[in-house]
C-alpha atoms as a PDB file:
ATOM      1  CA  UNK A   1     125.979  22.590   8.950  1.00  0.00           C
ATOM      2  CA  UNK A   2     124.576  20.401  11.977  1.00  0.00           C
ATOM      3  CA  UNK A   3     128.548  19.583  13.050  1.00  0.00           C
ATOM      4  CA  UNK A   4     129.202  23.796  13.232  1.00  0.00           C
ATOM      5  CA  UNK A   5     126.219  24.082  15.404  1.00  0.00           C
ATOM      6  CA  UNK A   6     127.116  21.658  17.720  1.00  0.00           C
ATOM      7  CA  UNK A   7     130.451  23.210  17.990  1.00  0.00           C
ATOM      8  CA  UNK A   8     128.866  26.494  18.516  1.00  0.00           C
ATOM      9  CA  UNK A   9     126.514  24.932  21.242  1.00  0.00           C
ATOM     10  CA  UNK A  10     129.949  23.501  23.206  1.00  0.00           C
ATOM     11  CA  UNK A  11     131.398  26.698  23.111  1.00  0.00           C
ATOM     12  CA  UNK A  12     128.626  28.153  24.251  1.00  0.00           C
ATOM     13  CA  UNK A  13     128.006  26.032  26.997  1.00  0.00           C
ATOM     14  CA  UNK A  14     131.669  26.171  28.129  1.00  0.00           C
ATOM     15  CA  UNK A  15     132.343  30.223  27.643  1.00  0.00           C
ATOM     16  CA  UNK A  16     128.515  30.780  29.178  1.00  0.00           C
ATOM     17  CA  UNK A  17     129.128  28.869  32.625  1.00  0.00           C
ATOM     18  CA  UNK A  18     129.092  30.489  35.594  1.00  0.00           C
ATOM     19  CA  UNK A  19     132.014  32.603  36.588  1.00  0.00           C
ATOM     20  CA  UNK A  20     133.706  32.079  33.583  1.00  0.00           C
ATOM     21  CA  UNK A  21     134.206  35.802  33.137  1.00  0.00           C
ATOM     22  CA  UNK A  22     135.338  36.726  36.670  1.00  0.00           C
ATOM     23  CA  UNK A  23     133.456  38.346  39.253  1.00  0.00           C
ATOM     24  CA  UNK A  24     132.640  41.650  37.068  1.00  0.00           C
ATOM     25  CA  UNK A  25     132.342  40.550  34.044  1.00  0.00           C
ATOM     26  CA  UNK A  26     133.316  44.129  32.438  1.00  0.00           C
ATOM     27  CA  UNK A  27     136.561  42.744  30.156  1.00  0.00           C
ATOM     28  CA  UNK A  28     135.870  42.804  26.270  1.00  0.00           C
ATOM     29  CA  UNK A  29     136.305  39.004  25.650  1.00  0.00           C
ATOM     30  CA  UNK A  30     133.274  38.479  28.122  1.00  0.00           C
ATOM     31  CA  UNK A  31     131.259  41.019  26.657  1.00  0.00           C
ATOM     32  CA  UNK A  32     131.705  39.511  23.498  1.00  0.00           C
ATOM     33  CA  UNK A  33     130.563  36.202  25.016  1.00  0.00           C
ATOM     34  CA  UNK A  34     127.513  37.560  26.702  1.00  0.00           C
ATOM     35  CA  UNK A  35     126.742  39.576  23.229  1.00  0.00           C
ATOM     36  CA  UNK A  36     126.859  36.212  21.311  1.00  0.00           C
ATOM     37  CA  UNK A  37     125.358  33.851  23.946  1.00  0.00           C
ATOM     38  CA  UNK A  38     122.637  36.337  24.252  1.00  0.00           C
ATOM     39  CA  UNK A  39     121.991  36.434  20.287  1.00  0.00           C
ATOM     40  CA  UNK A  40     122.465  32.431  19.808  1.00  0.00           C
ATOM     41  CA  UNK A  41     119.923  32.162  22.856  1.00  0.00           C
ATOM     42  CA  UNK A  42     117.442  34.629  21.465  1.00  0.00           C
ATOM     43  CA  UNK A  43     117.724  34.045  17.461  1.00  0.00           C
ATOM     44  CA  UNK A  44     119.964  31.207  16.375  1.00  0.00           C
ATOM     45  CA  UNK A  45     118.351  28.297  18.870  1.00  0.00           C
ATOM     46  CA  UNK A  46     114.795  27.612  17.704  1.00  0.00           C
ATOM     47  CA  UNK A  47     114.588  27.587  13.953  1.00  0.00           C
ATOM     48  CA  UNK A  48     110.821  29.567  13.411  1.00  0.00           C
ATOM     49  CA  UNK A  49     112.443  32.301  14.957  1.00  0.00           C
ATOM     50  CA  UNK A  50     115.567  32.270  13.098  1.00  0.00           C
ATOM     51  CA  UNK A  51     113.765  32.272  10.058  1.00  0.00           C
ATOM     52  CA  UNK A  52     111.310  34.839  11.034  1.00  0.00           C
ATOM     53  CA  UNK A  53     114.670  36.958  11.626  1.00  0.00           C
ATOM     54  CA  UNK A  54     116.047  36.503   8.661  1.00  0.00           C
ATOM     55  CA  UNK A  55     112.797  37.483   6.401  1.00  0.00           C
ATOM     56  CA  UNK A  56     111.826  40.582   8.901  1.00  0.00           C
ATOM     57  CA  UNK A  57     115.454  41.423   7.986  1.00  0.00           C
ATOM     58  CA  UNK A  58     115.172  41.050   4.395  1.00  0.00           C
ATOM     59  CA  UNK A  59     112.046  42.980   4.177  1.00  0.00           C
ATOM     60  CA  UNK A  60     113.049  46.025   5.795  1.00  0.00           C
ATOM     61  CA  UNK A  61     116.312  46.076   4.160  1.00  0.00           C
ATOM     62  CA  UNK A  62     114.741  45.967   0.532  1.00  0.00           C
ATOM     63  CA  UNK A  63     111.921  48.638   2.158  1.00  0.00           C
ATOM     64  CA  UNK A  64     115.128  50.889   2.769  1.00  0.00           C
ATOM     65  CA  UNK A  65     117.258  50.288  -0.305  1.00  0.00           C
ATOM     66  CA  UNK A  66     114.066  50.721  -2.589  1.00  0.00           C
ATOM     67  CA  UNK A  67     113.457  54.263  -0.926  1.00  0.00           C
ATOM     68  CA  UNK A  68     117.148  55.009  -0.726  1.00  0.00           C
ATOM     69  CA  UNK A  69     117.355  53.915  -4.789  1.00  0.00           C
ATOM     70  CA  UNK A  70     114.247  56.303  -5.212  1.00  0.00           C
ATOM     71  CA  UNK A  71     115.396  59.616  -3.684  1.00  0.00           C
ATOM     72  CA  UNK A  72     118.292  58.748  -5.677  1.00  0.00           C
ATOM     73  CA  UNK A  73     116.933  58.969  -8.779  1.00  0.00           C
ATOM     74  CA  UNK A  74     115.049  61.739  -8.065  1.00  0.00           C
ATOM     75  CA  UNK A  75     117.921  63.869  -7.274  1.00  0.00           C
ATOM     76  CA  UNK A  76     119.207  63.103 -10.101  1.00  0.00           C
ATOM     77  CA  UNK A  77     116.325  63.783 -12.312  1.00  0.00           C
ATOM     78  CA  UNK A  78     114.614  66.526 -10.810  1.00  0.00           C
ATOM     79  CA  UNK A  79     113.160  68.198 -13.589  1.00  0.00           C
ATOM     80  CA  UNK A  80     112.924  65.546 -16.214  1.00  0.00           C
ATOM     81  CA  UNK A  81     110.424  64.018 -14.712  1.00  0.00           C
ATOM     82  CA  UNK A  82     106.347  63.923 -15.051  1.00  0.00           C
ATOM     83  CA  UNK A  83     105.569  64.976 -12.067  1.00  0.00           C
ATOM     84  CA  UNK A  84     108.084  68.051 -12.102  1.00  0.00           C
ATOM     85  CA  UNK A  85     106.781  69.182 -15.046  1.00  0.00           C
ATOM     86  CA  UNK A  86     103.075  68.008 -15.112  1.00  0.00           C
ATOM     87  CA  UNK A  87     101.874  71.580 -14.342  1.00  0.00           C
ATOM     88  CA  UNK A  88     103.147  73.101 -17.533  1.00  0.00           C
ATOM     89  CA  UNK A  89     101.007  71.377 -19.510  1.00  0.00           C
ATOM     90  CA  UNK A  90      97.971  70.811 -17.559  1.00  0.00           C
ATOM     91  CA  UNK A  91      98.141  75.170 -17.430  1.00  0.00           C
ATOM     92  CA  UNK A  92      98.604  74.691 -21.301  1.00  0.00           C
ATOM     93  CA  UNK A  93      95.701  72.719 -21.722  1.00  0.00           C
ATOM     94  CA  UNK A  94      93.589  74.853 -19.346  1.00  0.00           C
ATOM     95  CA  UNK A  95      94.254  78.016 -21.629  1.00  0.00           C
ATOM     96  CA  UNK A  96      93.560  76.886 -24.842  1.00  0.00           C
ATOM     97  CA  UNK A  97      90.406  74.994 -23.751  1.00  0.00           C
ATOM     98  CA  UNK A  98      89.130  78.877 -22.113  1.00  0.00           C
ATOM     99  CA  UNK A  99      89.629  80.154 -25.613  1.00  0.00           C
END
């Protein structure tokens, strides 16, 4: 793992040197350079923040599946459920205890 890191940094330092794209720096191979120097520089380089990343990440992706899974499932059983069809019998129960 350290030896592709170190490769990484080289090419890193060598794509992300001064005029290395040209003098606009518009052409898709040096936006893809600035795109990944940026996001080695800002989440890959110090380790806490890397890390912090990757959980932050993990949590809102298992918030989204979770309520993705959910609405899901109640699509799919709308109408089975006890909360669709709570209010029959709590009106059942309502009536017979008036009686």
């Amino acid at each position: 793992m350290a030896g592709a890191v170190s490769v990484f940094r080289n090419w890193v330092a060598r794509t992300a040197a001064p005029g290395a794209c040209g003098p606009t720096g518009l052409t898709a191979g040096c936006l893809r350079i600035q795109f990944t120097t940026t996001l080695y520089r800002s989440l890959f380089q110090r380790n806490a923040v890397y890390l912090t990343a990757i959980f932050t990440s993990a949590f809102a992706f298992e918030l989204a599946f979770d309520t993705a899974s959910n609405r899901v499932w109640d699509a799919f059983n709308r109408g089975r459920q006890w909360k669709d069809i709570k209010h029959r019998y709590i009106n059942q129960a309502d009536d017979e205890d008036d009686e």
